[in-house]
Structures are given as C-alpha cells and as structure tokens.
C-alpha atoms as a PDB file:
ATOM      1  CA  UNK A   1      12.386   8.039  -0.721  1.00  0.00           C
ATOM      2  CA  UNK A   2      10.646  10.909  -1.526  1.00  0.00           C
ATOM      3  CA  UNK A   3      13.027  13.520  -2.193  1.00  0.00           C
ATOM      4  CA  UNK A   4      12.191  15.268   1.266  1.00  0.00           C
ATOM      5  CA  UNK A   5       8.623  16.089  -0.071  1.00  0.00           C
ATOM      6  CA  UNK A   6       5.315  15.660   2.003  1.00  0.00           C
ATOM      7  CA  UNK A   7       5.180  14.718   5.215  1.00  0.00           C
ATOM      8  CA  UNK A   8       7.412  12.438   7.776  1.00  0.00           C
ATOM      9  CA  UNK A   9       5.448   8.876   8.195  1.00  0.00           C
ATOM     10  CA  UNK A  10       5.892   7.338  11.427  1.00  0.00           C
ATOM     11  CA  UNK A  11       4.035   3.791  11.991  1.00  0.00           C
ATOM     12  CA  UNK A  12       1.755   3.784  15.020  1.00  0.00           C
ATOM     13  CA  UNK A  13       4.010   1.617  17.818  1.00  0.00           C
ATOM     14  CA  UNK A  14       1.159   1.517  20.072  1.00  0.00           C
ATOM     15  CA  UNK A  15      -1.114   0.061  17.238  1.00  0.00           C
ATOM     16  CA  UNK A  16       1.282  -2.912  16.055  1.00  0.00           C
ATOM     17  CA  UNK A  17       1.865  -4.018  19.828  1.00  0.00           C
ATOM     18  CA  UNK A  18      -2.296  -3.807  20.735  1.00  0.00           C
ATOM     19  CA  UNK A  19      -2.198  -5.738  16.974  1.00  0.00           C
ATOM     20  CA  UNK A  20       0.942  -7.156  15.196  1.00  0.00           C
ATOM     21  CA  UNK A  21       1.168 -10.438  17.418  1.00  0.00           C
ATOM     22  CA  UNK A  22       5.176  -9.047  17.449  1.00  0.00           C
ATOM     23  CA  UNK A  23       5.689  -8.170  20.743  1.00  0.00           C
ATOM     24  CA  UNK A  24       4.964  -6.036  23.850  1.00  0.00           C
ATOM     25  CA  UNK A  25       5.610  -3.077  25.769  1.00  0.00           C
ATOM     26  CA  UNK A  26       8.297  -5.994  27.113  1.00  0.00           C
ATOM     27  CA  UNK A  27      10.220  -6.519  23.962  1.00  0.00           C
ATOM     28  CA  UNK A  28       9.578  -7.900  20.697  1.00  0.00           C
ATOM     29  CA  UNK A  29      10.467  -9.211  17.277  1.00  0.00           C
ATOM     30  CA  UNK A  30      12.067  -6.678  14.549  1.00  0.00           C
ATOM     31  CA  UNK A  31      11.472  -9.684  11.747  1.00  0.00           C
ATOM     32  CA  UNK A  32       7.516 -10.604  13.205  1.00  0.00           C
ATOM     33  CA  UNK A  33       7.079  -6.641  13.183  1.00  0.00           C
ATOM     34  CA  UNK A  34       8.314  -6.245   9.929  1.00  0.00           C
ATOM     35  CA  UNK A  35       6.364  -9.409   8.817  1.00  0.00           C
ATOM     36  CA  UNK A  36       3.114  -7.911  10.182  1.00  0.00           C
ATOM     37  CA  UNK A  37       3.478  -4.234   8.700  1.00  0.00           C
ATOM     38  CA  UNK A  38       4.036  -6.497   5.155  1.00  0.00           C
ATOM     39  CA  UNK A  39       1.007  -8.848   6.460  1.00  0.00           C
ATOM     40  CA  UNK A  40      -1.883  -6.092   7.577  1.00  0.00           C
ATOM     41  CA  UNK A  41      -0.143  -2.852   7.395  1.00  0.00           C
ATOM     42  CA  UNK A  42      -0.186   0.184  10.079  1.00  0.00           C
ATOM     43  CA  UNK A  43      -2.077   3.256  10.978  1.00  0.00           C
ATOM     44  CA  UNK A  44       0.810   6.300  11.438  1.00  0.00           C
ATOM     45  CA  UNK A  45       1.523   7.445  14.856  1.00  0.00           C
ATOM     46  CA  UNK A  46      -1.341  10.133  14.642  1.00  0.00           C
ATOM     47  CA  UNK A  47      -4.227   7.248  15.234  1.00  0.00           C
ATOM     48  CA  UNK A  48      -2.547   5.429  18.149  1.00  0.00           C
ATOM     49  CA  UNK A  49       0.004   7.441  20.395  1.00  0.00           C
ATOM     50  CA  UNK A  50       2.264   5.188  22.569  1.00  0.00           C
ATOM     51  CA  UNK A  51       0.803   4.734  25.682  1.00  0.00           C
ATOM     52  CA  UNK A  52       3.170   2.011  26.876  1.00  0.00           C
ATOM     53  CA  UNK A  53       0.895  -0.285  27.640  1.00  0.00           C
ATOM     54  CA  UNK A  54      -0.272  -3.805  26.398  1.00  0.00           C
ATOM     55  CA  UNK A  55      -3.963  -3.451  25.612  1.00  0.00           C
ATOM     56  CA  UNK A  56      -6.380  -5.833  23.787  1.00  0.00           C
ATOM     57  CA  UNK A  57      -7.053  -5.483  19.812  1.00  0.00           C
ATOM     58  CA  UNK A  58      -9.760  -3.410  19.045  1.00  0.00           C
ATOM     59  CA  UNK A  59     -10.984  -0.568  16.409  1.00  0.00           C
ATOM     60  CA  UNK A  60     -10.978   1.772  19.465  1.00  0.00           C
ATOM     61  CA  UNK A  61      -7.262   0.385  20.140  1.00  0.00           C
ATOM     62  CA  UNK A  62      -6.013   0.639  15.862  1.00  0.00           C
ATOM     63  CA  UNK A  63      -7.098   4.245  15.633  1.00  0.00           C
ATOM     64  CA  UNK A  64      -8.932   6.042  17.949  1.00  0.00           C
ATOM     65  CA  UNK A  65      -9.721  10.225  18.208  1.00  0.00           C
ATOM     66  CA  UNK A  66     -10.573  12.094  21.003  1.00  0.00           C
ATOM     67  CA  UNK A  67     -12.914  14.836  21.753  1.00  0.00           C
ATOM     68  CA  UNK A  68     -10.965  17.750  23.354  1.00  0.00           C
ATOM     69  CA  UNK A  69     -14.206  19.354  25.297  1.00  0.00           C
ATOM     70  CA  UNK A  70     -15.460  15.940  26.425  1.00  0.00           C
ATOM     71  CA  UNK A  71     -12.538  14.078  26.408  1.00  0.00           C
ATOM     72  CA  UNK A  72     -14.539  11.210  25.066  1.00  0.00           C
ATOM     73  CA  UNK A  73     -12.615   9.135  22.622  1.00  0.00           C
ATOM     74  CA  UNK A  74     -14.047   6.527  19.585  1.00  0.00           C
ATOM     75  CA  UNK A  75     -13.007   4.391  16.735  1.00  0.00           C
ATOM     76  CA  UNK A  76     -11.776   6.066  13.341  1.00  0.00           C
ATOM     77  CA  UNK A  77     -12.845   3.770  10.576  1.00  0.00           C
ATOM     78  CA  UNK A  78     -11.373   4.865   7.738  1.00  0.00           C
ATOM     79  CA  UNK A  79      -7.531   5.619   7.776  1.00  0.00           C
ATOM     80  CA  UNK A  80      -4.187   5.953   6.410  1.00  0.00           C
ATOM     81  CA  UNK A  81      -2.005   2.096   6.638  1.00  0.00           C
ATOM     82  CA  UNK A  82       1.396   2.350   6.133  1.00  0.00           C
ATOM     83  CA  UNK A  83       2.792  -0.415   4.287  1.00  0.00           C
ATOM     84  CA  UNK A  84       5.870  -2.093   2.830  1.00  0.00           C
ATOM     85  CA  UNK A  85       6.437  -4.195  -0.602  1.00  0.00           C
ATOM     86  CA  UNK A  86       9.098  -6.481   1.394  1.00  0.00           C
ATOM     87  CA  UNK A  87      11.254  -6.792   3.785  1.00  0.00           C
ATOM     88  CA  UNK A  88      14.643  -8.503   5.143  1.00  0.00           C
ATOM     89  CA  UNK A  89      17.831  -8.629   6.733  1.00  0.00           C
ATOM     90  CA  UNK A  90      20.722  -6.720   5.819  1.00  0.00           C
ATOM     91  CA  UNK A  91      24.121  -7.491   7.599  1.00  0.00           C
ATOM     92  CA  UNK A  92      27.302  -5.598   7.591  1.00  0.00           C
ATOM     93  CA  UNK A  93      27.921  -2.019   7.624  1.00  0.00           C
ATOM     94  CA  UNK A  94      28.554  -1.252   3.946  1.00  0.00           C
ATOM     95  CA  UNK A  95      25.132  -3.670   3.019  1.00  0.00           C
ATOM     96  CA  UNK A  96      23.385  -1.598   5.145  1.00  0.00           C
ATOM     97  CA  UNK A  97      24.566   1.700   3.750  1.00  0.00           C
ATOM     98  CA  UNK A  98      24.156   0.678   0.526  1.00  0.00           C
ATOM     99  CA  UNK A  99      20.495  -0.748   1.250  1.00  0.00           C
ATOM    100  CA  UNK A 100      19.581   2.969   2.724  1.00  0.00           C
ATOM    101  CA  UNK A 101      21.200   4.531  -0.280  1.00  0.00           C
ATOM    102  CA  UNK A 102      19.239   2.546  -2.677  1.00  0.00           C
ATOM    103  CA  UNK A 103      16.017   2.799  -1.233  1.00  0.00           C
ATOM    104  CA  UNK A 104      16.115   5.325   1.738  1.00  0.00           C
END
C-alpha cells in the first residue's frame, strides 16, 4: 500500500492475545482479531515480542521496554497503534487476488 516506502508494519501478536479477547497461545478467531485491531487497534511487534504465552492485560503487557544493563523492563505509554478502516471476508481465489491487488 505504500509503494514499498517506509518501513514493514507488523502488529504485536503477543499484545492482541494478552488484549484482543480473540484468542490464545491455543488458537483463536481471524474475524474477533480482525474485529479487535478495527475496535482498539495494535502496538507493532517492536512493543510486545511473542513470548507464547497467555498473560493478563496490562500497560506492562501492551508495550513494554527493557533496560539492557539491568534487564529491568516497564510500561511505554505513548506508542504507535496499528489500525484498519474495515475489515471482512473474501472467498475464492480470484476475490482474494483481486482484494490484494486493490488494496495490498
């Protein structure tokens, strides 16, 4: 969508399973996960690395950043949320193509 300027986005898994109410480290919902990066949105991977574990919501558990000397971590406040306009099903190999073609 952007011409293959600026960076690669990748939504935070870690942060929509500790979050989204979509699923766990034992499965989940494409649609709710969809429905809840519409809904609230999601930090990118660099605030919440998969740790493949179900933990509790928290600020610590959004985004989080770690001292390297200390190894102490703490909450980021303000962030990045990735976001979409809408979202839906697509069936069929040529709707799907044509849905990627239209809007990456």
């Amino acid at each position: 969508m952007n011409n293959g300027k600026g960076r690669d986005i990748i939504p935070s898994v870690q942060a929509l399973i500790n979050c989204g109410h979509a699923g766990s480290c034992n499965g989940g919902n494409p649609g709710a996960a969809n429905r809840e990066v519409y809904r609230m949105g999601v930090p990118d991977v660099t605030c919440q690395q998969y740790q493949a574990k179900n933990m509790e919501c928290s600020a610590i558990n959004t985004c989080m950043n770690c001292d390297h000397d200390t190894n102490e971590c703490s909450p980021v406040k303000t962030y990045p949320i990735i976001r979409v306009s809408e979202f839906g099903t697509v069936h069929g190999d040529e709707n799907i193509m044509a849905e990627i073609a239209s809007r990456g």
